[in-house]
N, C-alpha and C. Protein backbone atom coordinates (compact mmCIF):
# COMPACT_ATOMS: atom_id res chain seq x y z
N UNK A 1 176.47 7.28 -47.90
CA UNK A 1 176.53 5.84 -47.68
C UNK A 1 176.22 5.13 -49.00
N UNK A 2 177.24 3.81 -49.30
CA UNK A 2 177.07 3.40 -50.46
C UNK A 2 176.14 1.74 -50.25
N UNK A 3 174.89 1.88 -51.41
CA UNK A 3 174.26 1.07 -51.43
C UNK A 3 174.71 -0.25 -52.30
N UNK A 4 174.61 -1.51 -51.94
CA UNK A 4 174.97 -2.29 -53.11
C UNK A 4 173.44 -3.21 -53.52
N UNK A 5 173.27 -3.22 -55.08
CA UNK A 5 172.37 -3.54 -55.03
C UNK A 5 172.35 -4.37 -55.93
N UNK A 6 172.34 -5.81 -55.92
CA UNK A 6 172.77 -6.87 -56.59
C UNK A 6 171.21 -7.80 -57.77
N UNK A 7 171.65 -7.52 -58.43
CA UNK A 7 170.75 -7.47 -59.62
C UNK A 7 170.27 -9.42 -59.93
N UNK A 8 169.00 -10.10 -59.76
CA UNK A 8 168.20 -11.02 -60.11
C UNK A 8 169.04 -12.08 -60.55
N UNK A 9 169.91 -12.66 -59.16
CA UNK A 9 170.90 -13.68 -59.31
C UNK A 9 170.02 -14.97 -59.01
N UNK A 10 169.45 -15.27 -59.61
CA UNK A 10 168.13 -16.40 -59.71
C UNK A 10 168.44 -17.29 -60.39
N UNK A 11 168.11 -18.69 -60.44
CA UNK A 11 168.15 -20.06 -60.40
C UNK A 11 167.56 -19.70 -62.22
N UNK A 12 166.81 -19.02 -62.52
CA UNK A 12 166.50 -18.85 -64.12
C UNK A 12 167.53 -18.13 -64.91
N UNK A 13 168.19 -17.26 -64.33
CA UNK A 13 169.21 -16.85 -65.07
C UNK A 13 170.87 -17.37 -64.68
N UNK A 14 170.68 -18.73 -64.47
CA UNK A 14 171.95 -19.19 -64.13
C UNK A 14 171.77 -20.44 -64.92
N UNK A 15 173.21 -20.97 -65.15
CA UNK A 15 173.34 -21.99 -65.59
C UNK A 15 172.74 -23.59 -65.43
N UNK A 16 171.72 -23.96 -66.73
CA UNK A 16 170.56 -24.68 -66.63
C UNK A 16 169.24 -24.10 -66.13
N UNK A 17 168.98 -22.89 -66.18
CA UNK A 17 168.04 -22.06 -65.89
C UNK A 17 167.20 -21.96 -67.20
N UNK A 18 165.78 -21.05 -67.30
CA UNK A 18 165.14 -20.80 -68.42
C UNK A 18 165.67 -19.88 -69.13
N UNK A 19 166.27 -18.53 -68.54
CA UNK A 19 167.21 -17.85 -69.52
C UNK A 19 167.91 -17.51 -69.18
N UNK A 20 168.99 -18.85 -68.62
CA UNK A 20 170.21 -19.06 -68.77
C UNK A 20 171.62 -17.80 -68.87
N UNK A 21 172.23 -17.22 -68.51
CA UNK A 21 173.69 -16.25 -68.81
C UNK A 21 174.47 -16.88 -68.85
N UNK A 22 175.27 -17.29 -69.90
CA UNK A 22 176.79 -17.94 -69.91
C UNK A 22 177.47 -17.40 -68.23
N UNK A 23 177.77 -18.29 -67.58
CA UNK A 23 178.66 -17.87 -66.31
C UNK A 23 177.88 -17.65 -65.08
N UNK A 24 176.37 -17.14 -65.47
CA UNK A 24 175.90 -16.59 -64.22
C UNK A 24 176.13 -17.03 -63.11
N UNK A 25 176.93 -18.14 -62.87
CA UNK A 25 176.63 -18.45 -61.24
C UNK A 25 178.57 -18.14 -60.81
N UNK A 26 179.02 -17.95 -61.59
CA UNK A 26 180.25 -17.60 -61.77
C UNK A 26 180.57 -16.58 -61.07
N UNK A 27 179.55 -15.35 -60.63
CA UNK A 27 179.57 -14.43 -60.11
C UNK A 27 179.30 -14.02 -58.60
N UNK A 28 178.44 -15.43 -58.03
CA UNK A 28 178.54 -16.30 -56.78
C UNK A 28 179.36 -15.34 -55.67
N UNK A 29 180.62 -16.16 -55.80
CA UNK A 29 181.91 -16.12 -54.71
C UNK A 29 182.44 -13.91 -54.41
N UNK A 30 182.34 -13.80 -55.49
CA UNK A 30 182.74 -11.91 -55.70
C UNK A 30 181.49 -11.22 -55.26
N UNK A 31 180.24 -11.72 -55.19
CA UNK A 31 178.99 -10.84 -54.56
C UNK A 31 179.09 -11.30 -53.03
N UNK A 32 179.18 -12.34 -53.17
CA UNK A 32 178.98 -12.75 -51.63
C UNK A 32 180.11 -12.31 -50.85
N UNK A 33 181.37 -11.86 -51.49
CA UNK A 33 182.56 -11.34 -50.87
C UNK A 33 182.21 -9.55 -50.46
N UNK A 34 181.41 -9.21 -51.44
CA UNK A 34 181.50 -7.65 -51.35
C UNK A 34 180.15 -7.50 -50.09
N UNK A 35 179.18 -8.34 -50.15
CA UNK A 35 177.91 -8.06 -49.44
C UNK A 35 178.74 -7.04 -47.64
N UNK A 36 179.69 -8.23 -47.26
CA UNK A 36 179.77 -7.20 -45.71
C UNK A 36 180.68 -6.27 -45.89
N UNK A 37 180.56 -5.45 -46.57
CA UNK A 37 181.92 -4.40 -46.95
C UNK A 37 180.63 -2.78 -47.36
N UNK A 38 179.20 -3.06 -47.70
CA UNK A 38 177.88 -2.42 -47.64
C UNK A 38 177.66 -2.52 -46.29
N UNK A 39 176.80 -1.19 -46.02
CA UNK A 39 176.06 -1.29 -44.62
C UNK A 39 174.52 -1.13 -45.49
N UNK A 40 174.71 -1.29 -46.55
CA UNK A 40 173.10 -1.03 -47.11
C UNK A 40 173.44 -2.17 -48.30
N UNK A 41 172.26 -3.42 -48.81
CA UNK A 41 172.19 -4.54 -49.43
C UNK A 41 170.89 -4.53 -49.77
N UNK A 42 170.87 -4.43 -50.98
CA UNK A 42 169.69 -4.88 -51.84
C UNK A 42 169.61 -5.67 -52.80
N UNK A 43 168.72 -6.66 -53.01
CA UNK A 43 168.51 -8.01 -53.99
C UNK A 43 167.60 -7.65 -54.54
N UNK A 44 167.26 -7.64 -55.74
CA UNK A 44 166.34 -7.50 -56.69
C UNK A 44 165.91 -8.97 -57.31
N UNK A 45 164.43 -8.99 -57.48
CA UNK A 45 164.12 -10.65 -58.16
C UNK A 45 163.38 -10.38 -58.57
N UNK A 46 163.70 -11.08 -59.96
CA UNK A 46 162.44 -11.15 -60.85
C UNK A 46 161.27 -11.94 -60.70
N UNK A 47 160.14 -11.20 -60.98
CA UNK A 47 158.67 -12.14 -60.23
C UNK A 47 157.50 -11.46 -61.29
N UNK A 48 157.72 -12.60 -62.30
CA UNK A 48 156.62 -12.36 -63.20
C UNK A 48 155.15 -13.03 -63.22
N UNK A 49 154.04 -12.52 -63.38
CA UNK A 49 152.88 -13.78 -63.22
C UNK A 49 152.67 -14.34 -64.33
N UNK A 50 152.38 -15.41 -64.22
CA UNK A 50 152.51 -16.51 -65.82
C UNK A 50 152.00 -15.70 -67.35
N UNK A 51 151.05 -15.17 -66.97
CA UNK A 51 150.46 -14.59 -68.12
C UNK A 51 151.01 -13.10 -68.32
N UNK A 52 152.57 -13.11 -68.34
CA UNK A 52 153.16 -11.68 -68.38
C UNK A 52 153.54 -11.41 -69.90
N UNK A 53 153.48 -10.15 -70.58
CA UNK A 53 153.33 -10.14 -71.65
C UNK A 53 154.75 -10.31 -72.37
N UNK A 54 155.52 -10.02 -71.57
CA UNK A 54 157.22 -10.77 -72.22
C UNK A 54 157.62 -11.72 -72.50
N UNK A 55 156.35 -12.72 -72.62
CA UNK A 55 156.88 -14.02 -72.22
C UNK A 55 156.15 -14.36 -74.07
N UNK A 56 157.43 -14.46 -74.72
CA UNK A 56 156.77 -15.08 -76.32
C UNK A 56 155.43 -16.11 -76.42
N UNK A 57 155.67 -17.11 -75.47
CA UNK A 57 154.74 -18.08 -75.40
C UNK A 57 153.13 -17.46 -75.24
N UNK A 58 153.15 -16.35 -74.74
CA UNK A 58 151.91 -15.84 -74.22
C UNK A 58 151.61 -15.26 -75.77
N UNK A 59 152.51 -14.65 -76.68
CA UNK A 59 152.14 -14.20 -78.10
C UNK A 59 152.08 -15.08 -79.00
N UNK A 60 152.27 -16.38 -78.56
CA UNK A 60 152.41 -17.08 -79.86
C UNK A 60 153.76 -17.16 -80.58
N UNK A 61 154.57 -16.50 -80.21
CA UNK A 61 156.08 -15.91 -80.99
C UNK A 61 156.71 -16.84 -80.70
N UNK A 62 158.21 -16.51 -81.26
CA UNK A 62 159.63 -16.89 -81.02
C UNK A 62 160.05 -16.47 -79.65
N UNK A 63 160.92 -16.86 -78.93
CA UNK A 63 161.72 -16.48 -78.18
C UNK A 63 162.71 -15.36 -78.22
N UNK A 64 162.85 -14.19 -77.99
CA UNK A 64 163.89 -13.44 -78.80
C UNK A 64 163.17 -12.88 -79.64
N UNK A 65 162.48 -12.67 -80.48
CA UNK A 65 161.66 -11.70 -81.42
C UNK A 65 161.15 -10.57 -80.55
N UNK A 66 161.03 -9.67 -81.34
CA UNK A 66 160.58 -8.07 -81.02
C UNK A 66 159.32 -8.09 -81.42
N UNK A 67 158.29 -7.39 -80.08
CA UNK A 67 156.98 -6.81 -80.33
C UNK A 67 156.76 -5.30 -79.76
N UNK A 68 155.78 -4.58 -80.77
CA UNK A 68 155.81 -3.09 -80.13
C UNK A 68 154.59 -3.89 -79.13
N UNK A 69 154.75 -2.42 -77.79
CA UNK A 69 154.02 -2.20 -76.66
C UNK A 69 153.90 -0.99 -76.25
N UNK A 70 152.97 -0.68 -75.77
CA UNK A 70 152.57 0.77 -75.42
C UNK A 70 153.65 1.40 -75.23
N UNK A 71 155.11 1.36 -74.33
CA UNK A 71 155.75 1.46 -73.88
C UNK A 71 157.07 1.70 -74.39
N UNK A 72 156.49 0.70 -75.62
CA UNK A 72 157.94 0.83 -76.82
C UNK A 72 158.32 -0.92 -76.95
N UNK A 73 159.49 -0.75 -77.78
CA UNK A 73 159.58 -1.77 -78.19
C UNK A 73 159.86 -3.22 -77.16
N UNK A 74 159.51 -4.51 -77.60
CA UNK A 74 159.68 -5.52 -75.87
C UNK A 74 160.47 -7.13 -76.92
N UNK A 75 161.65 -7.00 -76.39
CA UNK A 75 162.07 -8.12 -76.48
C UNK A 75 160.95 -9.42 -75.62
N UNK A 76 160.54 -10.50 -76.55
CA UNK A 76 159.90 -11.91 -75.67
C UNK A 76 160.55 -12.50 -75.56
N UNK A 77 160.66 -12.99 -74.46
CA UNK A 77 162.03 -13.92 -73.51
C UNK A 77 160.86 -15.22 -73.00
N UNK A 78 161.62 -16.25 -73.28
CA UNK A 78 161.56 -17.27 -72.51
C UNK A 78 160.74 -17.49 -71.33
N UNK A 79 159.49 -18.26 -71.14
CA UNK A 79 159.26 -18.28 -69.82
C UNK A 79 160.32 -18.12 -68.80
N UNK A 80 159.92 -17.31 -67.75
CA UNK A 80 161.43 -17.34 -66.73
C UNK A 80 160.80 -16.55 -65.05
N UNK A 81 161.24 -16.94 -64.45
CA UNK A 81 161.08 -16.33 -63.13
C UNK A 81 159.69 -16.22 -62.73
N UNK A 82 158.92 -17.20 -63.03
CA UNK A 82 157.13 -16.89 -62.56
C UNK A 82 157.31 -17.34 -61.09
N UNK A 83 156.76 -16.56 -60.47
CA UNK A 83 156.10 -16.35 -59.26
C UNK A 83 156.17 -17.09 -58.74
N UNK A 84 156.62 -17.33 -57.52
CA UNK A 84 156.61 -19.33 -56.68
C UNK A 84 157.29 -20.25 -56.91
N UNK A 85 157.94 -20.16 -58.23
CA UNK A 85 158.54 -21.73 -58.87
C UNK A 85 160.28 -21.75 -58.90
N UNK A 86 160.35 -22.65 -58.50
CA UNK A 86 161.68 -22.77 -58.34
C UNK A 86 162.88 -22.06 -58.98
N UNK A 87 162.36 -21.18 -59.95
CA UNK A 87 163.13 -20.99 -61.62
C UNK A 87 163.63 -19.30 -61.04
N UNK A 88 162.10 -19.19 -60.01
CA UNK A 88 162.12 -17.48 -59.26
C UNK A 88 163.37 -17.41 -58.49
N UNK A 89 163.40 -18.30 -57.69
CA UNK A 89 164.23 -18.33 -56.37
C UNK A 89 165.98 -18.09 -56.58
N UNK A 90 166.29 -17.38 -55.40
CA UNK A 90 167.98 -17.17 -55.76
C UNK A 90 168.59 -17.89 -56.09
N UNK A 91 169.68 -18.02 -56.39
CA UNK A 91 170.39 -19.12 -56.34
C UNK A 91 170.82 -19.36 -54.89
N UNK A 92 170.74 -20.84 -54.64
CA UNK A 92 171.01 -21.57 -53.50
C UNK A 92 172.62 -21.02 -53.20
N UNK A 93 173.35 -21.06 -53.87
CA UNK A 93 175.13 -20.15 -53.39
C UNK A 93 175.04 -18.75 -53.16
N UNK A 94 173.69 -17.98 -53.61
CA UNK A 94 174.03 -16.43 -52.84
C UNK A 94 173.38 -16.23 -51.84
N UNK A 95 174.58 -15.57 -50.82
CA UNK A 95 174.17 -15.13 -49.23
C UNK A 95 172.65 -13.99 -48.97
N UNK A 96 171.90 -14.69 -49.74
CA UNK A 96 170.43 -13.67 -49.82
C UNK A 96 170.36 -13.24 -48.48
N UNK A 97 170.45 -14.01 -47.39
CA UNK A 97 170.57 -13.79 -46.08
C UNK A 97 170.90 -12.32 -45.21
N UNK A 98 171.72 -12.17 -46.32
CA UNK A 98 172.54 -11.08 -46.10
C UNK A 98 172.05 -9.43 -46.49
N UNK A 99 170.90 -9.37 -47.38
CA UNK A 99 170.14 -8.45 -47.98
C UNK A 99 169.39 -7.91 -46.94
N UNK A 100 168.67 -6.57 -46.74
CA UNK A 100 168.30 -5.94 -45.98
C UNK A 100 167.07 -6.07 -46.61
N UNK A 101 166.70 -5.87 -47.67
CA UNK A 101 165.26 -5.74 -48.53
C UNK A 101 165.81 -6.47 -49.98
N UNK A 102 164.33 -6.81 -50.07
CA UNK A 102 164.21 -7.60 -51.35
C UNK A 102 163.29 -7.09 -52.63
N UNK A 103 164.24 -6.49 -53.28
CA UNK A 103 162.96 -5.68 -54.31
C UNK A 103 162.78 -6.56 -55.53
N UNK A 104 161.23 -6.54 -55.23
CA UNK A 104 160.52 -7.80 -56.27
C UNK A 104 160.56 -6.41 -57.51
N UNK A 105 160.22 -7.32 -59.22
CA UNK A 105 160.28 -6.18 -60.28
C UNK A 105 159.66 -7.11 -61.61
N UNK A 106 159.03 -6.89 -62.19
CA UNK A 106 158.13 -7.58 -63.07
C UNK A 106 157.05 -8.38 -62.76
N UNK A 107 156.18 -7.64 -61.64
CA UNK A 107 155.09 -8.19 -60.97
C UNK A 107 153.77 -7.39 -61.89
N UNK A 108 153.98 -6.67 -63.15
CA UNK A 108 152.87 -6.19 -63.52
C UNK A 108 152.47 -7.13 -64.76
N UNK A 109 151.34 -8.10 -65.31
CA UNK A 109 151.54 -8.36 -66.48
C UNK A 109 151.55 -7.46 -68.08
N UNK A 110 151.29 -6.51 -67.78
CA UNK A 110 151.15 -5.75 -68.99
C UNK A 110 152.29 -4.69 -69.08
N UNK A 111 153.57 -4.66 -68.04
CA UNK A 111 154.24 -3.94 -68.47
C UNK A 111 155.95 -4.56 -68.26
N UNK A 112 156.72 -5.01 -68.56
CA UNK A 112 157.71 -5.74 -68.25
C UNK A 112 158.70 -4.60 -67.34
N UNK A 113 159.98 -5.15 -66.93
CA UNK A 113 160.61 -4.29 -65.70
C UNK A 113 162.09 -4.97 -65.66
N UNK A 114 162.83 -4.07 -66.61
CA UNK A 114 164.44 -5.01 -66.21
C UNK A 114 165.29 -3.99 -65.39
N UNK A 115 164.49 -2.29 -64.78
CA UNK A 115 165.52 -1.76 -64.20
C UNK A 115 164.74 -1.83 -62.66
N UNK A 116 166.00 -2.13 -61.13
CA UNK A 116 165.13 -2.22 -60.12
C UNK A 116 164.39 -0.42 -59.75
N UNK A 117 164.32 0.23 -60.12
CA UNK A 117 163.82 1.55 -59.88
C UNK A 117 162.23 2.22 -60.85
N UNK A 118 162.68 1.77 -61.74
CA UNK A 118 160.87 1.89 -62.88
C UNK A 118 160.85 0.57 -63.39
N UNK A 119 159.28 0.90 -64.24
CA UNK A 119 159.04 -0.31 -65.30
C UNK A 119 159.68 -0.14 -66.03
N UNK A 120 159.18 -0.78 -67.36
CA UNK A 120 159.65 -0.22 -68.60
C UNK A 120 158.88 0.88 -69.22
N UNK A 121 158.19 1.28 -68.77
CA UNK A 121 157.41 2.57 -69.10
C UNK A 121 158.28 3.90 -69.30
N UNK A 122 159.11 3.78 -67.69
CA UNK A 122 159.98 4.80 -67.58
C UNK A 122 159.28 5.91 -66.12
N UNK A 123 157.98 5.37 -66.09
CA UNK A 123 157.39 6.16 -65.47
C UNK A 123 156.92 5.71 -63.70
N UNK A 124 156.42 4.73 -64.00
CA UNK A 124 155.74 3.67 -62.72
C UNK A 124 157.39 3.44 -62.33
N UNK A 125 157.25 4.04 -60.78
CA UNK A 125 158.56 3.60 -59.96
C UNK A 125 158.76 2.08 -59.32
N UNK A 126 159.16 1.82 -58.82
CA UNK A 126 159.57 0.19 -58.45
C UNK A 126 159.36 0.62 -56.61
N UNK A 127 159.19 2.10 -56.11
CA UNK A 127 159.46 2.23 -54.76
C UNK A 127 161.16 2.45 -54.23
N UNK A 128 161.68 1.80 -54.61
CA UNK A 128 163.34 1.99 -54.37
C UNK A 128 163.97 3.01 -53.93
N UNK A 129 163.77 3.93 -54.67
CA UNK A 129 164.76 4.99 -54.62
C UNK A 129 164.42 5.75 -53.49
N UNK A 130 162.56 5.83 -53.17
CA UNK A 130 162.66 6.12 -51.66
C UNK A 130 163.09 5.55 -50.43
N UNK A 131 162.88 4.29 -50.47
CA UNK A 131 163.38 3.31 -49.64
C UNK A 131 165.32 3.81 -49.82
N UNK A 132 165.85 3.74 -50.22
CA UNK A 132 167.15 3.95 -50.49
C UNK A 132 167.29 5.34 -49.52
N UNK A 133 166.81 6.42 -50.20
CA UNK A 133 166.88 7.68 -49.44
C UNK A 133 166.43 7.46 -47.83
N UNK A 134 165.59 7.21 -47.69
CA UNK A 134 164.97 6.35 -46.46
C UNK A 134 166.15 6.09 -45.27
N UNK A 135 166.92 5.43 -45.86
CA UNK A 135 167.75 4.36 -45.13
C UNK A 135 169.07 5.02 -45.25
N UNK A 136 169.60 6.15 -45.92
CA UNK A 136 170.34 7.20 -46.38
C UNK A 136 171.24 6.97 -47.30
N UNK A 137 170.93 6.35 -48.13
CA UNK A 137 171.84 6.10 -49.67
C UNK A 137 172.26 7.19 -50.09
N UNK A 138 173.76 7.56 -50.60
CA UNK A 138 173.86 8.60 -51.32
C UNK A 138 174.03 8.28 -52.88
N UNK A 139 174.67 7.01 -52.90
CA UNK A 139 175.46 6.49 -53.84
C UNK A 139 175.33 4.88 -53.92
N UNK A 140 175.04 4.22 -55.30
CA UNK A 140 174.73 2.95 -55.32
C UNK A 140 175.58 2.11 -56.03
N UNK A 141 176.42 0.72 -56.10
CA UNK A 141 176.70 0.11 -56.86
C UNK A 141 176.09 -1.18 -57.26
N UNK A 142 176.19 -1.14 -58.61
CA UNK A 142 175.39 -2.42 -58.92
C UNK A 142 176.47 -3.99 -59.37
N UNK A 143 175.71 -4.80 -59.60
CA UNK A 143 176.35 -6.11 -60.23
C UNK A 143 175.07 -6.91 -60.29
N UNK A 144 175.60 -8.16 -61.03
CA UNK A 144 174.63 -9.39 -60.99
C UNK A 144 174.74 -9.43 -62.24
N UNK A 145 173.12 -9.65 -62.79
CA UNK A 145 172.81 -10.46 -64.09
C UNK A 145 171.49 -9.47 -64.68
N UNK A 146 171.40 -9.49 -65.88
CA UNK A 146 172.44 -9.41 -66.52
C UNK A 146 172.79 -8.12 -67.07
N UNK A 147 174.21 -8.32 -67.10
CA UNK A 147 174.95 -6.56 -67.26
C UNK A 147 174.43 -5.71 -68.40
N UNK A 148 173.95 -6.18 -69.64
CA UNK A 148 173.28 -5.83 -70.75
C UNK A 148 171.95 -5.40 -70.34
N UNK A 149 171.34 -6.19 -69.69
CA UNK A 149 169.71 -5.76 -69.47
C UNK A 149 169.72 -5.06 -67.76
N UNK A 150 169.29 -5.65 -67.44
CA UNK A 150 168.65 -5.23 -66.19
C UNK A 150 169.60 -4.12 -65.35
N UNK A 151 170.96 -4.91 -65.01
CA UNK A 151 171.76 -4.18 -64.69
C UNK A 151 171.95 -2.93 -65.07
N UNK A 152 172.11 -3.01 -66.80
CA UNK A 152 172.72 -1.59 -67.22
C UNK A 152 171.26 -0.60 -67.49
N UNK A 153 169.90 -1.21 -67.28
CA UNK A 153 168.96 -0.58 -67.21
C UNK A 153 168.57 0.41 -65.67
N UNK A 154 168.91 -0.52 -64.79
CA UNK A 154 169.09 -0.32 -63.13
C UNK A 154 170.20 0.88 -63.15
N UNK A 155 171.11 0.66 -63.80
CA UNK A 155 172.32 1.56 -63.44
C UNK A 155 171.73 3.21 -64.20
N UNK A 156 171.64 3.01 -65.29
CA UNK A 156 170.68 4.38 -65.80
C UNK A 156 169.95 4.95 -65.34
N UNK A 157 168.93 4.26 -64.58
CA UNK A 157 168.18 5.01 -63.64
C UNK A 157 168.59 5.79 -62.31
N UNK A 158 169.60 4.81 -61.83
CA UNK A 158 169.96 5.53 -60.25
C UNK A 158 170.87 6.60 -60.88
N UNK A 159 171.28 6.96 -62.49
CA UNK A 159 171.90 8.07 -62.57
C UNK A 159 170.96 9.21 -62.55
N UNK A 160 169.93 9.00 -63.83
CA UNK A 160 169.13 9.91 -63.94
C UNK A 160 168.06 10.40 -62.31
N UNK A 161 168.20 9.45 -61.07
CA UNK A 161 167.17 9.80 -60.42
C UNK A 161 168.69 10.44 -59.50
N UNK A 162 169.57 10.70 -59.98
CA UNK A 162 170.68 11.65 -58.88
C UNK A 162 171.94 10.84 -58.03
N UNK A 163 171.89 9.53 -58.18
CA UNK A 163 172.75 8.88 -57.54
C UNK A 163 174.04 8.39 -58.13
N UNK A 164 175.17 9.10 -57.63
CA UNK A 164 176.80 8.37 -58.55
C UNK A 164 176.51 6.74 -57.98
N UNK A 165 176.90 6.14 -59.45
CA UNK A 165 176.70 5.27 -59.65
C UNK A 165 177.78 4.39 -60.10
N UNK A 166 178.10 2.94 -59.98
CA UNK A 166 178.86 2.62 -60.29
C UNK A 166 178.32 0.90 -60.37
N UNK A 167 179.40 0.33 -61.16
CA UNK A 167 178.81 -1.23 -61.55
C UNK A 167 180.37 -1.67 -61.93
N UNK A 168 180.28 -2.71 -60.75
CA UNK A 168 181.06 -3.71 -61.10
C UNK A 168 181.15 -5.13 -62.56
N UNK A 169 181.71 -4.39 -62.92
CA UNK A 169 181.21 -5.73 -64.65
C UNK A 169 181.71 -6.74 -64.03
N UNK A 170 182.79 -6.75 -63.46
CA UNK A 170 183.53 -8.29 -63.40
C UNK A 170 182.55 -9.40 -62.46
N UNK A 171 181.39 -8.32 -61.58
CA UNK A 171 180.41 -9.42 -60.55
C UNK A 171 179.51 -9.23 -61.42
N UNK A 172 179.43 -9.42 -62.85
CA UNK A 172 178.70 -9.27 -63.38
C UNK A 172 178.60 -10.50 -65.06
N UNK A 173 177.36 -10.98 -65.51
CA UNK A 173 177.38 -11.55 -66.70
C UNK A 173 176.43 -10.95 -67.58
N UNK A 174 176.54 -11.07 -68.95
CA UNK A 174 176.16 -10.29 -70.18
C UNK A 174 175.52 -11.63 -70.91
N UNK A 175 174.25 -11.22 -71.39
CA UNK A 175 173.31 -12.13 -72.46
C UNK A 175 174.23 -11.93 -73.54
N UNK A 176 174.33 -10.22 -74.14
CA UNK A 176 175.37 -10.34 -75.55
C UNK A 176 174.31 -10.76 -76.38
N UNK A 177 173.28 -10.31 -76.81
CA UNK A 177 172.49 -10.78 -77.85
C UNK A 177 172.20 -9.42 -79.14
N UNK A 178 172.83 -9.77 -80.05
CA UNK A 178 172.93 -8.69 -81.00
C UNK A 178 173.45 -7.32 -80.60
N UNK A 179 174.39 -7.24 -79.83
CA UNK A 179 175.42 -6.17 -79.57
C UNK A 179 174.77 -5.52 -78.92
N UNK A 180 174.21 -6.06 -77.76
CA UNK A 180 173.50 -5.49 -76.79
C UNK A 180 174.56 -4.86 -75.68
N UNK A 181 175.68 -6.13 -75.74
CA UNK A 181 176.58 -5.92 -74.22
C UNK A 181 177.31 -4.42 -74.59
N UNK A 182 178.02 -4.41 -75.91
CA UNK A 182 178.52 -2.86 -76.36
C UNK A 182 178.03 -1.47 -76.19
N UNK A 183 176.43 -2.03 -76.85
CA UNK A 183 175.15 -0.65 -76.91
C UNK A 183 175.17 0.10 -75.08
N UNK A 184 174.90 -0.99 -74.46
CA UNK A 184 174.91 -1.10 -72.55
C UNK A 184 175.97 -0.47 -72.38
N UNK A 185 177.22 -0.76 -72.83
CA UNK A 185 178.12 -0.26 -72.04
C UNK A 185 178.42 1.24 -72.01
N UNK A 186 178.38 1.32 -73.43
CA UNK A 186 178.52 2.76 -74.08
C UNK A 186 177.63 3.48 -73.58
N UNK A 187 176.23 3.30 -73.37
CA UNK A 187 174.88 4.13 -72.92
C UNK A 187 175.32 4.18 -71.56
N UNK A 188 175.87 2.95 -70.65
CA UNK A 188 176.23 3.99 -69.47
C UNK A 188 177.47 4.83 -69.05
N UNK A 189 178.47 4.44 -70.27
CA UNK A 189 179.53 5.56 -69.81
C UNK A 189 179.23 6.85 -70.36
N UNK A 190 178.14 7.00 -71.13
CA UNK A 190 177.80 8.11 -71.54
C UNK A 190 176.93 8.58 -70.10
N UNK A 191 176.16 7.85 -69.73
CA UNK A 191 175.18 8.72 -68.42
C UNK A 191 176.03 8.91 -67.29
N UNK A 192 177.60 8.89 -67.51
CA UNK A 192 178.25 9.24 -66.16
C UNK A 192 178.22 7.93 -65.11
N UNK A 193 178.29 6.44 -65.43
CA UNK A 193 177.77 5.33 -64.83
C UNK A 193 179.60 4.96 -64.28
N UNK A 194 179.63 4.69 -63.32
CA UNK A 194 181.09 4.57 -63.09
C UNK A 194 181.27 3.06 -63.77
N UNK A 195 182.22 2.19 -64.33
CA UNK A 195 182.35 1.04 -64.85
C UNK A 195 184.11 0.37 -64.50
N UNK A 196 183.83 -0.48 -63.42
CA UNK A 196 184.96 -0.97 -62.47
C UNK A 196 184.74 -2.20 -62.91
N UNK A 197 186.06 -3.09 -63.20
CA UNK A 197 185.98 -4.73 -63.06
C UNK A 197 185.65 -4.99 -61.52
């Protein structure tokens, strides 16, 4: 059974959001088309607490500048998606309704989380993949936002934890920040990541 699991289509990463994706809401009408065509739906949202360490403002930094972390290296992004505030919440055009479970992911402050299955550690699971097995996933496809980060981080994992995988790019938008969207793409056709418009 194929899972679809639609990646942090949130009011912050859409157009006029805090970090914003060229198009993100663009992707709207093609998720909400595929949702009843799954007998298994998962939404992922980002839910950071204010004082999360990705957040430049909390370092003093730039936006976009690189800091090492235990963990390895951490892009600081923009305040975005804190906990409660409007910036968290889906976007008002996707059929959230329609999701079976809602997997929250950057709820730790000291460790950031752009894939829905681990942190960024690599190690601390998100819960998912049992829940998935659970419910009898064999096989998952992804989309949403954004295809460079989270997505193509999400999609790596459900390879390495055993699941054919596949990601729709076209229900999908790309940050594209220093040849990120290329590096993504390539890293998952190398892990065997299926890659469908």
């Amino acid at each position: 059974m194929d899972a679809l699991i639609v990646i942090d289509v949130q009011n912050d990463f859409c157009p006029g959001g805090a970090l914003a994706v060229a198009e993100g809401d663009a992707i709207l009408p093609r998720i909400n088309a595929l949702m009843p065509s799954f007998d298994i739906r998962v939404l992922t949202q980002d839910w950071h607490p204010a004082d999360h360490s990705s957040f430049a403002a909390n370092h003093g930094a730039d936006p976009f500048s690189q800091v090492q972390m235990p963990y390895g290296p951490q892009v600081l992004w923009p305040v975005h998606c804190v906990q409660g505030t409007p910036g968290a919440a889906f976007h008002p055009g996707l059929a959230a309704d329609a999701a079976e479970l809602i997997q929250r992911k950057g709820t730790h402050a000291a460790v950031d989380s752009y894939s829905a299955f681990f942190e960024n550690d690599h190690t601390t699971p998100t819960g998912l993949e049992g829940w998935l097995r659970a419910r009898g996933a064999t096989s998952v496809t992804l989309c949403g936002l954004a295809l460079d980060y989270c997505v193509a981080f999400s999609a790596l994992d459900a390879v390495r934890l055993g699941f054919p995988t596949r990601v729709l790019t076209g229900a999908c938008r790309a940050i594209d920040m220093g040849g990120s969207l290329a590096d993504a793409l390539a890293r998952m056709r190398a892990a065997g990541v299926t890659l469908e418009d």
